[in-house]
C-alpha atoms as a PDB file:
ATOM      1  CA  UNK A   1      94.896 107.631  95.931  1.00  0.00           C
ATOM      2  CA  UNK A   2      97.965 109.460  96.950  1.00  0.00           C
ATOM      3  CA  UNK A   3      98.631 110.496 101.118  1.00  0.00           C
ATOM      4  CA  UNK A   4      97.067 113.867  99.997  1.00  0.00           C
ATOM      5  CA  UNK A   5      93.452 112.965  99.140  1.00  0.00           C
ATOM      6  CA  UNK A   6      90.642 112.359 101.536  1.00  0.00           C
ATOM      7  CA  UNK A   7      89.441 108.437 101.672  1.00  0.00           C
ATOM      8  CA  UNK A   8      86.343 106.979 103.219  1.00  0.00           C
ATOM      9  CA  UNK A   9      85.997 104.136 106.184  1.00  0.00           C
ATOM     10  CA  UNK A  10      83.066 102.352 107.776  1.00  0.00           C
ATOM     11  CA  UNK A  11      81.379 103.679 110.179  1.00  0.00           C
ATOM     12  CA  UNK A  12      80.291 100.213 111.501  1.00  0.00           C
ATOM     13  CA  UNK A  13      80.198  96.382 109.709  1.00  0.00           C
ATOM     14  CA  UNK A  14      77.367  95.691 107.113  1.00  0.00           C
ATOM     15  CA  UNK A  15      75.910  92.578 105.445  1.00  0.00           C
ATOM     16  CA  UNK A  16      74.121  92.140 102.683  1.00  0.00           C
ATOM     17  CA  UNK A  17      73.110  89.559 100.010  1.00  0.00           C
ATOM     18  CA  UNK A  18      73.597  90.000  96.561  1.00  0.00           C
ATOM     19  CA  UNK A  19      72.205  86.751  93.716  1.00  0.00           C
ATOM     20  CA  UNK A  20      73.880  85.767  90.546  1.00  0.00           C
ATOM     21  CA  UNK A  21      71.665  83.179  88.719  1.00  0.00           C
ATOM     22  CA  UNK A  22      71.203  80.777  91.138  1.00  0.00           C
ATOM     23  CA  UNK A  23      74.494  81.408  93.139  1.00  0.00           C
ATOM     24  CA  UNK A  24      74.046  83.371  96.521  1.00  0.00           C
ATOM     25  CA  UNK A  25      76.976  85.728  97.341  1.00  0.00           C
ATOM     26  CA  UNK A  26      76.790  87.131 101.223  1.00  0.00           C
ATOM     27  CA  UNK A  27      79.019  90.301 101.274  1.00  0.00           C
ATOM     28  CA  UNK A  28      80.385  91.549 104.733  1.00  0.00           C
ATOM     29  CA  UNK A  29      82.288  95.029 104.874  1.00  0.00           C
ATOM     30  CA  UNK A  30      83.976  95.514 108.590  1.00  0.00           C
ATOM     31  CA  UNK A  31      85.689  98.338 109.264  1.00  0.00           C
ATOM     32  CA  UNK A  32      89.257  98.025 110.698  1.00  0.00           C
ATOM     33  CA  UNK A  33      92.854  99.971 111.138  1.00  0.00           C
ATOM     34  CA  UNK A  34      94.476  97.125 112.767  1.00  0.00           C
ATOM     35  CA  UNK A  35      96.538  94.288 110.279  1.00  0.00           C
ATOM     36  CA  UNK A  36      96.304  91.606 113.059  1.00  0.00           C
ATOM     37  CA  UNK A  37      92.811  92.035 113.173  1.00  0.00           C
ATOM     38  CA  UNK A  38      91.923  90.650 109.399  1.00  0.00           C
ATOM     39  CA  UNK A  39      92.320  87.208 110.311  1.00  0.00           C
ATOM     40  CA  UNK A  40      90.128  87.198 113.342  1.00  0.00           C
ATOM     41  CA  UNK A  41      87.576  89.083 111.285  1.00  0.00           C
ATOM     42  CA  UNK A  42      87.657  86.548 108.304  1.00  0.00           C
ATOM     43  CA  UNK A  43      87.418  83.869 110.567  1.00  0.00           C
ATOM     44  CA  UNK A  44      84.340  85.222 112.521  1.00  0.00           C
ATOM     45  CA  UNK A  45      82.934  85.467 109.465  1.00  0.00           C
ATOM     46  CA  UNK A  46      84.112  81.906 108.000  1.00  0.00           C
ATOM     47  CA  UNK A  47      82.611  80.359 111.138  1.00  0.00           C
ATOM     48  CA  UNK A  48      78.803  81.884 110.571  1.00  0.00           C
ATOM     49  CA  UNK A  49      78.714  80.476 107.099  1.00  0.00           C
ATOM     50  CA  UNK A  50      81.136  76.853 107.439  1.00  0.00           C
ATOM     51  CA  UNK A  51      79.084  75.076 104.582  1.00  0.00           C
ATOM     52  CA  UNK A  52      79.250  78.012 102.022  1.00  0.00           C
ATOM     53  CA  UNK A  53      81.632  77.350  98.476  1.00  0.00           C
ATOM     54  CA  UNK A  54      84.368  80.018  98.710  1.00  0.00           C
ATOM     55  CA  UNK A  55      85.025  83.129 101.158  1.00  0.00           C
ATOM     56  CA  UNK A  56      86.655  85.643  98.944  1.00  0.00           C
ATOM     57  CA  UNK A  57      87.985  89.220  99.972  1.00  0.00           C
ATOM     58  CA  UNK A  58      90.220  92.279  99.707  1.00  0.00           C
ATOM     59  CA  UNK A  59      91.356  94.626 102.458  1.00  0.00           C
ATOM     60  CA  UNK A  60      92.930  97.778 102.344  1.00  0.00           C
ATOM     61  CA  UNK A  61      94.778 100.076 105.276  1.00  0.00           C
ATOM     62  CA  UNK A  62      96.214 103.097 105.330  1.00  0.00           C
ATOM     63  CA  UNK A  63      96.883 105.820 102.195  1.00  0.00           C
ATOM     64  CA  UNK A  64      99.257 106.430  99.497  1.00  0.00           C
ATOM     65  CA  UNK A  65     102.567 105.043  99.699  1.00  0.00           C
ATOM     66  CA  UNK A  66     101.682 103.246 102.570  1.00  0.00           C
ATOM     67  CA  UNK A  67      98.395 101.830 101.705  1.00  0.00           C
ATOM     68  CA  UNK A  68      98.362  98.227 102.751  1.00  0.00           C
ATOM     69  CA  UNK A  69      96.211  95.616 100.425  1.00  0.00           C
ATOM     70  CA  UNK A  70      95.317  91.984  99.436  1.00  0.00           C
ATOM     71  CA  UNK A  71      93.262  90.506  97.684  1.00  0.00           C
ATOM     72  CA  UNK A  72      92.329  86.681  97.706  1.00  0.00           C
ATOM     73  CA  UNK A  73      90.705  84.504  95.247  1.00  0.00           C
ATOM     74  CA  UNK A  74      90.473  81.371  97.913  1.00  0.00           C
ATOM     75  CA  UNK A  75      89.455  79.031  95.181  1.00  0.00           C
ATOM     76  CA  UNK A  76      87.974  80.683  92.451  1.00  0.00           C
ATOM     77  CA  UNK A  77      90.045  81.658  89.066  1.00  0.00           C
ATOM     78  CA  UNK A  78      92.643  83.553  89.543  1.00  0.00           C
ATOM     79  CA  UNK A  79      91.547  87.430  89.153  1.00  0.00           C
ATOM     80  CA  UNK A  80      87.866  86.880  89.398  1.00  0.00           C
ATOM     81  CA  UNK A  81      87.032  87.572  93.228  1.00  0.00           C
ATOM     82  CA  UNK A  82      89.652  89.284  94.755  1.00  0.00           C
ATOM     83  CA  UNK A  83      90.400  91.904  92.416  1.00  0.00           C
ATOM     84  CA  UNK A  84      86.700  93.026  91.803  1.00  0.00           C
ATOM     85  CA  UNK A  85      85.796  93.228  95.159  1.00  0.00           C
ATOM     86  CA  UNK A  86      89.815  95.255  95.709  1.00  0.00           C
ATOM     87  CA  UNK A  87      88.462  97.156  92.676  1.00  0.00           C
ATOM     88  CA  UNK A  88      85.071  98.276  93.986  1.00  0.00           C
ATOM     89  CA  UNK A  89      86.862  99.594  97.073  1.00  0.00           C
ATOM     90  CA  UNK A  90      89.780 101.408  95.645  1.00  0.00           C
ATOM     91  CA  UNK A  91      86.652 103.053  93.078  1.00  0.00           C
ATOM     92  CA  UNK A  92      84.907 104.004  96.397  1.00  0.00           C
ATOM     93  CA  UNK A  93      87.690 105.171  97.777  1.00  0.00           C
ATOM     94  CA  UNK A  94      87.274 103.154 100.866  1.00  0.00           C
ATOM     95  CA  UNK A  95      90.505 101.793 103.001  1.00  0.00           C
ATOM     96  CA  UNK A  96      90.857 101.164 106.423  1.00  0.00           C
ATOM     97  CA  UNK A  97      88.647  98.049 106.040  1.00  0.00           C
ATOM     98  CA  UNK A  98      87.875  94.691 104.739  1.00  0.00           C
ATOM     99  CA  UNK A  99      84.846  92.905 102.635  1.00  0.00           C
ATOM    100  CA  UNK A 100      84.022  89.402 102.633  1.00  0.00           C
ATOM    101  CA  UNK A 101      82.237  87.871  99.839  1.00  0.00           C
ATOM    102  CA  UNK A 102      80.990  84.409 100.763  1.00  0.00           C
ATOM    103  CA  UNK A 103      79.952  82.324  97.801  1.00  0.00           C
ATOM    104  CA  UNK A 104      77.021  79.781  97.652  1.00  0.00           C
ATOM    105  CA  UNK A 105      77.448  77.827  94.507  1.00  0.00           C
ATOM    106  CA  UNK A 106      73.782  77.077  93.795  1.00  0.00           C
ATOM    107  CA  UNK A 107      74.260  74.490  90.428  1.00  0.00           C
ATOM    108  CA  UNK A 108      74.988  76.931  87.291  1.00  0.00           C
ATOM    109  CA  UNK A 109      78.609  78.198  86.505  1.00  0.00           C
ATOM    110  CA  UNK A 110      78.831  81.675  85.918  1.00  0.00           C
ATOM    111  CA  UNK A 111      81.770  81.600  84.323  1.00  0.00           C
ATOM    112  CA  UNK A 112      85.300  83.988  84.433  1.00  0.00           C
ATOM    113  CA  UNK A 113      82.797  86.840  83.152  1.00  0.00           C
ATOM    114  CA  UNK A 114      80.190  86.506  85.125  1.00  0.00           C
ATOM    115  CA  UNK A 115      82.123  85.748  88.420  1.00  0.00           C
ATOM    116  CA  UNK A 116      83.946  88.913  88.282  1.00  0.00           C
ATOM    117  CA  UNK A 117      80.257  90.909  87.545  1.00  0.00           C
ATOM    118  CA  UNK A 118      79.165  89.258  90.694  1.00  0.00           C
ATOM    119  CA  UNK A 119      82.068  89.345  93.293  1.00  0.00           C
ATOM    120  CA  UNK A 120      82.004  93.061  91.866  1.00  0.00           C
ATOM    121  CA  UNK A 121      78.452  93.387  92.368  1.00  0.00           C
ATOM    122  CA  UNK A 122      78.205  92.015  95.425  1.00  0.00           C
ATOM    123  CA  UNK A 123      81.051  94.265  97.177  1.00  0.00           C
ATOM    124  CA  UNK A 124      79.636  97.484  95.553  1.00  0.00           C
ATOM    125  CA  UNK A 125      76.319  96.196  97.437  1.00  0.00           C
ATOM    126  CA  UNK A 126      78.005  96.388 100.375  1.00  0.00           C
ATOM    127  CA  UNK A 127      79.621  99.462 100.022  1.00  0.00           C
ATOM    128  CA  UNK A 128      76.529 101.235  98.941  1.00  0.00           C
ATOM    129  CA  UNK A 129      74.640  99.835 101.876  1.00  0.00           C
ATOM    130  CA  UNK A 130      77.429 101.134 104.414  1.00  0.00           C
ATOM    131  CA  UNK A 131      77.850 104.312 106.199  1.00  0.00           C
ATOM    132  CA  UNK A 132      80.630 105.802 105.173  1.00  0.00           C
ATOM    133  CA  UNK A 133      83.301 108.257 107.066  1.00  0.00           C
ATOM    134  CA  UNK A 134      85.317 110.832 105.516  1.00  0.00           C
ATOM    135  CA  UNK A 135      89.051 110.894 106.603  1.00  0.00           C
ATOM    136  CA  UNK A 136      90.900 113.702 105.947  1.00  0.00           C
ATOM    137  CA  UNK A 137      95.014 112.984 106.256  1.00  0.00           C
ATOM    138  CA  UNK A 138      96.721 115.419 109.012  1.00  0.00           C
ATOM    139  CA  UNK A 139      99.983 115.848 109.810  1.00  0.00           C
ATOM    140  CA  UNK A 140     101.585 117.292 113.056  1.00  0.00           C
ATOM    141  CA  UNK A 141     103.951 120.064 112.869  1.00  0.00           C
ATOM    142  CA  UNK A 142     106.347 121.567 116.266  1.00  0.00           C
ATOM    143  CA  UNK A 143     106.434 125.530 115.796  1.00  0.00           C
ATOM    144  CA  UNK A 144     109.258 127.640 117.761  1.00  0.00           C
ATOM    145  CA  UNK A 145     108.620 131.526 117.675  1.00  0.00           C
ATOM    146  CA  UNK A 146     109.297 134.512 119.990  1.00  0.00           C
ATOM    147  CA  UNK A 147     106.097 135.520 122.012  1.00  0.00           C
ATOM    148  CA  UNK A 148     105.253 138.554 119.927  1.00  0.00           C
ATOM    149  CA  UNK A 149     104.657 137.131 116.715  1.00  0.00           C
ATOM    150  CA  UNK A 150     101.696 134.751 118.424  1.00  0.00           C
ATOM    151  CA  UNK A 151      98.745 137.260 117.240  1.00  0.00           C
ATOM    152  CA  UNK A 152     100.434 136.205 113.475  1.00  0.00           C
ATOM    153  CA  UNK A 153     101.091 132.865 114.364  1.00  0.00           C
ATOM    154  CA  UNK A 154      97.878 132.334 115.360  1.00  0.00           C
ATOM    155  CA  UNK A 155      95.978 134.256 112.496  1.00  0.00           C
ATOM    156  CA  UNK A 156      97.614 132.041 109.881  1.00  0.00           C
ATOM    157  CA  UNK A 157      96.607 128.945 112.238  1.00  0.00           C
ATOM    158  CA  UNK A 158      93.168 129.955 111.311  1.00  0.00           C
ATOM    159  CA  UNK A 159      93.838 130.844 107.984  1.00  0.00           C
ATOM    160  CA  UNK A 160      94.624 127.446 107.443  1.00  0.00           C
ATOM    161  CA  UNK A 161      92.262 125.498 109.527  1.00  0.00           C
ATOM    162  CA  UNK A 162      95.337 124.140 111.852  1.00  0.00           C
ATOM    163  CA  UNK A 163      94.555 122.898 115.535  1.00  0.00           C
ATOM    164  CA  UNK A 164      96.934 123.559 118.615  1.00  0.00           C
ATOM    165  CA  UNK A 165      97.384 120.165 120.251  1.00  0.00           C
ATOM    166  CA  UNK A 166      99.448 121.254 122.773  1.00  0.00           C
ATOM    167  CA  UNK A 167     101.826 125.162 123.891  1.00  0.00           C
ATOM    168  CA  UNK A 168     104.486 126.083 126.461  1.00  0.00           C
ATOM    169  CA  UNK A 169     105.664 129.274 126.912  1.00  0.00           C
ATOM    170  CA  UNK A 170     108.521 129.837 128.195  1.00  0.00           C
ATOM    171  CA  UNK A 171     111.733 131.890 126.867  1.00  0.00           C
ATOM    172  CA  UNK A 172     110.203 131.023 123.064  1.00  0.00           C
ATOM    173  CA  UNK A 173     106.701 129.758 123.317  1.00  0.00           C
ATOM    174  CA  UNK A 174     106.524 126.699 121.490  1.00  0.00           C
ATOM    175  CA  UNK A 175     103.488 124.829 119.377  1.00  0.00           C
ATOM    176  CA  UNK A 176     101.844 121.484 118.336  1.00  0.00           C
ATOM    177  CA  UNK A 177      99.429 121.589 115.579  1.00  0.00           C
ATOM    178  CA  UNK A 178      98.093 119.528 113.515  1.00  0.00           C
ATOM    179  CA  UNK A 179      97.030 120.523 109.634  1.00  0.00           C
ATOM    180  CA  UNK A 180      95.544 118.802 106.944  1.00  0.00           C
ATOM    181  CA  UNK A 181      98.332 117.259 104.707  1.00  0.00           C
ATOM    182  CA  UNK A 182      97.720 119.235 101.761  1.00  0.00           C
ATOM    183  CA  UNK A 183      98.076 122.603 103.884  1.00  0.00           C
ATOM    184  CA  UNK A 184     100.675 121.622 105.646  1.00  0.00           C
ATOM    185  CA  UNK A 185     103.600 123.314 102.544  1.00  0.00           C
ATOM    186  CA  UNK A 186     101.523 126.632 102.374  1.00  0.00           C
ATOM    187  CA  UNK A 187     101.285 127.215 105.971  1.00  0.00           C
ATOM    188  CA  UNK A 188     104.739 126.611 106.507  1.00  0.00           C
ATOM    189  CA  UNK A 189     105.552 129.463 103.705  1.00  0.00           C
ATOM    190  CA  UNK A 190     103.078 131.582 105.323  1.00  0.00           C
ATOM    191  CA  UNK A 191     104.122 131.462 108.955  1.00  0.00           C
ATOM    192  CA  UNK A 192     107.463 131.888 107.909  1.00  0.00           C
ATOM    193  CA  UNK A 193     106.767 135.416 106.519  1.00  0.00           C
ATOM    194  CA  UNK A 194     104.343 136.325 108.994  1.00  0.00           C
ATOM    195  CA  UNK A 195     107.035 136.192 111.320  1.00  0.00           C
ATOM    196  CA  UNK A 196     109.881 137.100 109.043  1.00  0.00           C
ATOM    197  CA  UNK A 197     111.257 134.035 109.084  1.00  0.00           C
ATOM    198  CA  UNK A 198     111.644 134.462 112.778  1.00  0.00           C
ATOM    199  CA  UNK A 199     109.743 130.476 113.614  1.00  0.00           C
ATOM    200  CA  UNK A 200     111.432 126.804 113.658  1.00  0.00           C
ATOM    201  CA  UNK A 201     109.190 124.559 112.095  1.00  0.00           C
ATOM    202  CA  UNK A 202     109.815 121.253 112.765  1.00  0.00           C
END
């Protein structure tokens, strides 16, 4: 998922059980933008189940070259909790948020095949059971033009679904906007020759 593409978040926290022969897995999705936050939301979540066998889980925040992640086994194999349940979200395209899979190891072993089936399993659960948000990456742009080109200015605002955050006018007028990331390159080429390449764009 580059910085480009549109990605999903959670519109509010979801729980949901999901079975495995006769091992219960409780899978909690919680929405969140914040790194500091992941540990207090883990350990809310640690504290409502104390007795369970494992509490497993992935996070991701952010986009593209900045995406933050992890992705923790806490106890089982190595690669059979974390990275399903980090899989299942990067296939949903979901960041900005973190899911929980508590285990309750109810006699049978599943085994490294069948533990990855239902950490998987269990986080697509949750992701299927939770309202999901579209975000579409913007990025703010200062424009500097001469008062008579802001009929053009404007048009190709429009044009290219930019907002004005903020103007002054004053001996230039100046501009805020803000424009989806993948228009940001084309509206800069077409400002610049609706006004001639009379327009700072910083």
């Amino acid at each position: 998922m580059n910085e480009e593409e549109a990605y999903f978040t959670v519109a509010a926290p979801v729980t949901v059980e999901f079975r495995a022969k006769d091992s219960r897995f409780i899978a909690h999705l919680h929405p969140t933008s914040e790194r500091q936050q992941i540990e207090t939301i883990l350990q809310r979540h640690i504290q409502r189940f104390p007795d369970a066998t494992h509490h497993c889980y992935a996070y991701r925040l952010g986009t593209g070259d900045r995406c933050v992640f992890r992705a923790e086994d806490a106890g089982e194999p190595a690669g059979t909790a974390g990275k399903p349940i980090l899989q299942a979200m990067e296939a949903r395209r979901v960041s900005d948020a973190i899911l929980v899979v508590t285990r309750y190891f109810g006699g049978t072993k599943l085994g490294i095949g069948g533990l990855i089936r239902a950490y998987g399993g269990a986080a697509f659960a949750a992701l299927d059971a939770a309202q999901l948000i579209e975000v579409v990456p913007h990025v703010e742009l200062q424009l500097i033009f001469d008062y008579q080109d802001t009929g053009a200015v404007h048009q190709m605002l429009n044009q290219y679904h930019a907002k004005v955050i903020a103007q002054h006018f004053s001996e230039h007028t100046r501009m805020r906007i803000s424009v989806q990331v993948q228009n940001a390159e084309p509206l800069k080429t077409a400002l610049t020759n609706a006004t001639r390449g009379n327009i700072q764009i910083l």
